[in-house]
C-alpha atoms as a PDB file:
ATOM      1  CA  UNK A   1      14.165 -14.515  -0.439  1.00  0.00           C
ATOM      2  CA  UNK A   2      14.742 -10.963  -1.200  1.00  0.00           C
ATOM      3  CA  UNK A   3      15.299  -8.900   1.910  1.00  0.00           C
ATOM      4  CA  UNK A   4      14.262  -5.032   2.202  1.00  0.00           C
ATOM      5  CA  UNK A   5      16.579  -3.927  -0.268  1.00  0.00           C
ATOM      6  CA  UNK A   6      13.815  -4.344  -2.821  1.00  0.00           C
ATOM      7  CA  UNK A   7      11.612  -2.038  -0.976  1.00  0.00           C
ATOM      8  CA  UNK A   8      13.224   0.848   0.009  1.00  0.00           C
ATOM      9  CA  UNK A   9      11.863   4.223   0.935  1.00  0.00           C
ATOM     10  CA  UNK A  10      10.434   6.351  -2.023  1.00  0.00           C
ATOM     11  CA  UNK A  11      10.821  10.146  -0.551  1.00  0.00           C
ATOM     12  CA  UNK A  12       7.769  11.238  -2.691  1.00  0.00           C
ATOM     13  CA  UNK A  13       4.996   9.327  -4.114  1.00  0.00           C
ATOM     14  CA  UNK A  14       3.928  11.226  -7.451  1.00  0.00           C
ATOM     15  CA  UNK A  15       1.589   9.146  -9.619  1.00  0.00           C
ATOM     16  CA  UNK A  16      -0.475  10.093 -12.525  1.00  0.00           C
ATOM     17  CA  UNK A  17      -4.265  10.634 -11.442  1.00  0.00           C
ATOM     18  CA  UNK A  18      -6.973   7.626 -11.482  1.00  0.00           C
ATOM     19  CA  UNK A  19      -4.331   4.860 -11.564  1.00  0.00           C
ATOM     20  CA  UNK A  20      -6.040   1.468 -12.459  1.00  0.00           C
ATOM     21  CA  UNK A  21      -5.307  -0.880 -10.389  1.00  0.00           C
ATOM     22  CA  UNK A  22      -5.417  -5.012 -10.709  1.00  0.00           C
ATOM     23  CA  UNK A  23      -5.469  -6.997  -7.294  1.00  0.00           C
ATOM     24  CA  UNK A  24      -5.841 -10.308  -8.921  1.00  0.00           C
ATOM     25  CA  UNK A  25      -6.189 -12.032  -5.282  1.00  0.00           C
ATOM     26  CA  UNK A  26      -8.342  -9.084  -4.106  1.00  0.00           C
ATOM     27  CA  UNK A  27      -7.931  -7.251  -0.394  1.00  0.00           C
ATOM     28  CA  UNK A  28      -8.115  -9.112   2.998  1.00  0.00           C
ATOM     29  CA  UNK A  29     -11.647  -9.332   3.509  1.00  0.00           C
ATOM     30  CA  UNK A  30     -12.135  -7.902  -0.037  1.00  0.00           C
ATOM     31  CA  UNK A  31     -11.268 -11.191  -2.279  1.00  0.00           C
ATOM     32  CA  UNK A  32     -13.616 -10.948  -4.855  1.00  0.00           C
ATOM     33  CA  UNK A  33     -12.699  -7.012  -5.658  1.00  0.00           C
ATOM     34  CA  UNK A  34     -10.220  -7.245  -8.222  1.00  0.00           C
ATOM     35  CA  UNK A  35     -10.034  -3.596  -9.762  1.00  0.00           C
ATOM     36  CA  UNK A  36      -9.298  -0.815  -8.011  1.00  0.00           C
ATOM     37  CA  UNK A  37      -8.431   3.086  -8.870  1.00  0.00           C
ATOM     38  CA  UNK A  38      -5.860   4.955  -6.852  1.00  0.00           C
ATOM     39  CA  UNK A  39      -7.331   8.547  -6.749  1.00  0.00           C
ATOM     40  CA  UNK A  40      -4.920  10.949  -5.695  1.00  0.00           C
ATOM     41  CA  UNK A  41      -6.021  14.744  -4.625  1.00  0.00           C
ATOM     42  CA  UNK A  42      -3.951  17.580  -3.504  1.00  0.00           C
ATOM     43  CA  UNK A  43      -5.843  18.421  -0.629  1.00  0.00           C
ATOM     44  CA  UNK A  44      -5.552  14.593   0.373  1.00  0.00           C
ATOM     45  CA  UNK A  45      -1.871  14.751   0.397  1.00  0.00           C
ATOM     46  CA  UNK A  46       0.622  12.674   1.336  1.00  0.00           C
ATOM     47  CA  UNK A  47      -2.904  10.302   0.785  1.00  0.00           C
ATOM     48  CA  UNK A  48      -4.782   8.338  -1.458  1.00  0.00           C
ATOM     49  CA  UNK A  49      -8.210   6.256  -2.019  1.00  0.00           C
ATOM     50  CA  UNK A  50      -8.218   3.146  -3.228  1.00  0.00           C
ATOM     51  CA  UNK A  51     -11.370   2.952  -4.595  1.00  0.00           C
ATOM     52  CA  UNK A  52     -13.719  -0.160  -6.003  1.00  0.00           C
ATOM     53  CA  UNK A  53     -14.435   0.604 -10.008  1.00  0.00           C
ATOM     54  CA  UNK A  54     -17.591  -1.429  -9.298  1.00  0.00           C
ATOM     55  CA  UNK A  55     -18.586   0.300  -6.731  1.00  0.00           C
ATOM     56  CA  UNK A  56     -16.994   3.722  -6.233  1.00  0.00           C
ATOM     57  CA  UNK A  57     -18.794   4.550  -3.414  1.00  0.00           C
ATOM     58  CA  UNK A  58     -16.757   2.233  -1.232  1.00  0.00           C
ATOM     59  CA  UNK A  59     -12.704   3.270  -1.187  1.00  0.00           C
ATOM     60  CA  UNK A  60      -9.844   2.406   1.028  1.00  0.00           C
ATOM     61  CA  UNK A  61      -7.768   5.810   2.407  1.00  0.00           C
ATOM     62  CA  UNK A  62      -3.771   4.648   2.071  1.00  0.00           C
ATOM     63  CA  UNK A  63      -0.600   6.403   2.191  1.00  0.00           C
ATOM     64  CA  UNK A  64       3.277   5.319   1.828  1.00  0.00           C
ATOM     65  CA  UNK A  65       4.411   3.425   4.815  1.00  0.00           C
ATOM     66  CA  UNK A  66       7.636   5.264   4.271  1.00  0.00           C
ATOM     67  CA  UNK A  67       5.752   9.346   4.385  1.00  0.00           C
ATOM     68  CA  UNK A  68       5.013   7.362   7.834  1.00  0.00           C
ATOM     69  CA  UNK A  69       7.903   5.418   9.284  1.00  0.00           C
ATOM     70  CA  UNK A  70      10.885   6.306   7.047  1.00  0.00           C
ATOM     71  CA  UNK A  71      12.663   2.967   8.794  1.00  0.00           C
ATOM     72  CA  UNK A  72      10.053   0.999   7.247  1.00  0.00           C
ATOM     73  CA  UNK A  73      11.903  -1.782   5.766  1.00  0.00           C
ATOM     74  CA  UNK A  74       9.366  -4.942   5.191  1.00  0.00           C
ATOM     75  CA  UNK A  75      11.024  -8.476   3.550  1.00  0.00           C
ATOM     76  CA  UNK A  76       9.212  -9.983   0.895  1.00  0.00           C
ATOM     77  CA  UNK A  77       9.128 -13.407   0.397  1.00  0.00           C
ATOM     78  CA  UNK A  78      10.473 -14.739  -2.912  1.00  0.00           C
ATOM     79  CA  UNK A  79       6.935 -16.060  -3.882  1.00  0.00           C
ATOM     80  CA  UNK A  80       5.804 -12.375  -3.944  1.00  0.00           C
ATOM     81  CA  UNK A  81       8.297 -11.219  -5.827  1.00  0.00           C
ATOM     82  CA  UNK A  82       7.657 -13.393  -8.268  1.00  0.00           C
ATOM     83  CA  UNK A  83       4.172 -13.477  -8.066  1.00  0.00           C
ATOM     84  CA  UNK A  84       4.300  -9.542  -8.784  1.00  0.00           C
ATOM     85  CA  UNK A  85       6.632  -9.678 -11.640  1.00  0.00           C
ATOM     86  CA  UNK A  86       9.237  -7.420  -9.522  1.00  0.00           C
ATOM     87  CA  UNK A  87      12.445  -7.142 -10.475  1.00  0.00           C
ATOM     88  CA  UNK A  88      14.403  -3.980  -8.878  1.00  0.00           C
ATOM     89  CA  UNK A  89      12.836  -1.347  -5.769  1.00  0.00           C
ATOM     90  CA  UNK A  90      12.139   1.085  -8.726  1.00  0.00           C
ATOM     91  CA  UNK A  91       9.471  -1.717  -9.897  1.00  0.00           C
ATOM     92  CA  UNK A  92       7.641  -1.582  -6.339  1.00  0.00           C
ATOM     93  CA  UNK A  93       5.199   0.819  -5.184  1.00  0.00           C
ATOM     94  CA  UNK A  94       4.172   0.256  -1.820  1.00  0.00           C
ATOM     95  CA  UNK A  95       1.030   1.294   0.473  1.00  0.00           C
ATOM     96  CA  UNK A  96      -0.820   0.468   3.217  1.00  0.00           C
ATOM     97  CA  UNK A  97      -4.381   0.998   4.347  1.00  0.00           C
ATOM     98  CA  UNK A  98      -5.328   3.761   6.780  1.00  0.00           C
ATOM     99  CA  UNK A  99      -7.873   3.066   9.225  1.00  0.00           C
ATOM    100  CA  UNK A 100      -9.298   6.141  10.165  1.00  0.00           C
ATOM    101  CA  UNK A 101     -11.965   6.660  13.553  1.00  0.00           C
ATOM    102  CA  UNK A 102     -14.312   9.268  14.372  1.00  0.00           C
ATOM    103  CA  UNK A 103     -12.423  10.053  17.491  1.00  0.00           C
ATOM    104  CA  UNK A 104      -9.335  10.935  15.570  1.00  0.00           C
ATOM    105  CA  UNK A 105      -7.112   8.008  16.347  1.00  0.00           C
ATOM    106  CA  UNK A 106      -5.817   6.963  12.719  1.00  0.00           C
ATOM    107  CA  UNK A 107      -3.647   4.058  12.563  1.00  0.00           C
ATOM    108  CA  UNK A 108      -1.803   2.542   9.412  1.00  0.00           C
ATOM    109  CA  UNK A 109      -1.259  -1.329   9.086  1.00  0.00           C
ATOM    110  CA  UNK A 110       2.362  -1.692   8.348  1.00  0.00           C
ATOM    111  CA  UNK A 111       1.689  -5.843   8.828  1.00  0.00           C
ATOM    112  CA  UNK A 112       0.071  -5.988   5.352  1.00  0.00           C
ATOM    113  CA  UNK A 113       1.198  -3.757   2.671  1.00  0.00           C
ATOM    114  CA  UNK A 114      -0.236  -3.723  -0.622  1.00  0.00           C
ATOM    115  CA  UNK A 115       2.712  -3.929  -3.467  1.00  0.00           C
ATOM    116  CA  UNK A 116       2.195  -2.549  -6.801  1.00  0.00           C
ATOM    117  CA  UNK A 117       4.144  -3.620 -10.256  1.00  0.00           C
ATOM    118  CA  UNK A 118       4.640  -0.079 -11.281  1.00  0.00           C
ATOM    119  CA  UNK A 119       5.091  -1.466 -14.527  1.00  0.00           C
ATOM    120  CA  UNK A 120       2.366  -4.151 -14.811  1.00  0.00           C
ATOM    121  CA  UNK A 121       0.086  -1.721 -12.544  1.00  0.00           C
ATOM    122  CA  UNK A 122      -0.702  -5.345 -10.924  1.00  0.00           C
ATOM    123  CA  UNK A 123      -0.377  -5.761  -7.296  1.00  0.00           C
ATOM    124  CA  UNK A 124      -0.836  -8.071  -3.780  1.00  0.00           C
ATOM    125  CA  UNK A 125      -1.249  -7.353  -0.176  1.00  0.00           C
ATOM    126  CA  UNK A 126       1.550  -9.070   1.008  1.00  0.00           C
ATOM    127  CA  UNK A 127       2.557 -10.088   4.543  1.00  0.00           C
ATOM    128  CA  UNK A 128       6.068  -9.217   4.705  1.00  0.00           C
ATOM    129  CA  UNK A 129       8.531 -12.072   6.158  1.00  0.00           C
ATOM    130  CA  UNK A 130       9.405  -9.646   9.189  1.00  0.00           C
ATOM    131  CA  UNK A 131       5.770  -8.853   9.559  1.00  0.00           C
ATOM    132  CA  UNK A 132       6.016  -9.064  13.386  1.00  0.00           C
ATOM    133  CA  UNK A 133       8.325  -5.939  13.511  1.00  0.00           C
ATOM    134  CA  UNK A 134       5.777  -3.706  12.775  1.00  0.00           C
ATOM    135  CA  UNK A 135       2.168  -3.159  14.159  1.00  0.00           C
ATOM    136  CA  UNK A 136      -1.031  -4.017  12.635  1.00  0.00           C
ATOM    137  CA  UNK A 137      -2.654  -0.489  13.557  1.00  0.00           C
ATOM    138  CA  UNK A 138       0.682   2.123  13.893  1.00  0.00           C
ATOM    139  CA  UNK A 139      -0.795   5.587  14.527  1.00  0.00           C
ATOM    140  CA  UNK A 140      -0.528   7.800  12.436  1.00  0.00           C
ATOM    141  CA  UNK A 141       0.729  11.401  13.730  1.00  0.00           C
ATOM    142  CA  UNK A 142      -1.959  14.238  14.390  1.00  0.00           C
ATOM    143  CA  UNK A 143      -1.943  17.363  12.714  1.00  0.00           C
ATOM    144  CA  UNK A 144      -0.794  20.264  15.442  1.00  0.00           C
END
């Protein structure tokens, strides 16, 4: 088993616009959605939607664990690793899904990342080995 050294924090998250995105196993709740587009936008910023290509009406808002809790450091299990093709950090991207309520109260779910082949552009929500460390809805911090 790899420990968190594969995933360490990426300071910045610059990707090239309308990413396509494979999730052969789909999202939690979301199996049968297999391609996805990761739609950045400046005024969205340190954001991005995850959006259905079959249905772009329906998108997911996430954002680097690490723009939110620099500390983040999950372990993935060796079967992910080599489910995803991963071989170094560099080869990782990492996000995770923002859920966002009407009465402001945004949380992130560090417990179930989604990791990215930048390479293969081929990903997996994962549940990290140490997925007990960190909280299923972490807030996120409000804008002063």
């Amino acid at each position: 088993m790899k420990t968190a050294e594969l995933l360490e924090p990426e300071p910045v998250v610059a990707l090239p616009a309308n990413l396509r995105i494979k999730l052969p196993l789909g999202l939690l709740g979301f199996e049968r959605t297999k391609d996805y587009v990761l739609v950045s936008h400046e005024d969205f910023h340190p954001f991005f939607w995850l959006q259905f290509i079959d249905d772009p009406e329906l998108a997911f808002p996430v954002v680097s664990p690490f723009v939110v809790l620099p500390q983040y450091q999950p372990d993935i299990s060796s079967e992910d690793e080599r489910f995803l093709g991963l071989e170094s950090a560099e080869d990782a991207l990492v996000l995770c899904v923002v859920t966002v309520r009407p009465e402001g109260d945004s949380t992130v779910n560090l417990r179930g990342p989604i990791v990215i082949n930048r390479h293969t552009l081929a990903g997996k929500q994962i549940v990290p080995v140490n997925a007990s460390r960190y909280a299923l809805q972490y807030p996120l911090p409000t804008a002063e």
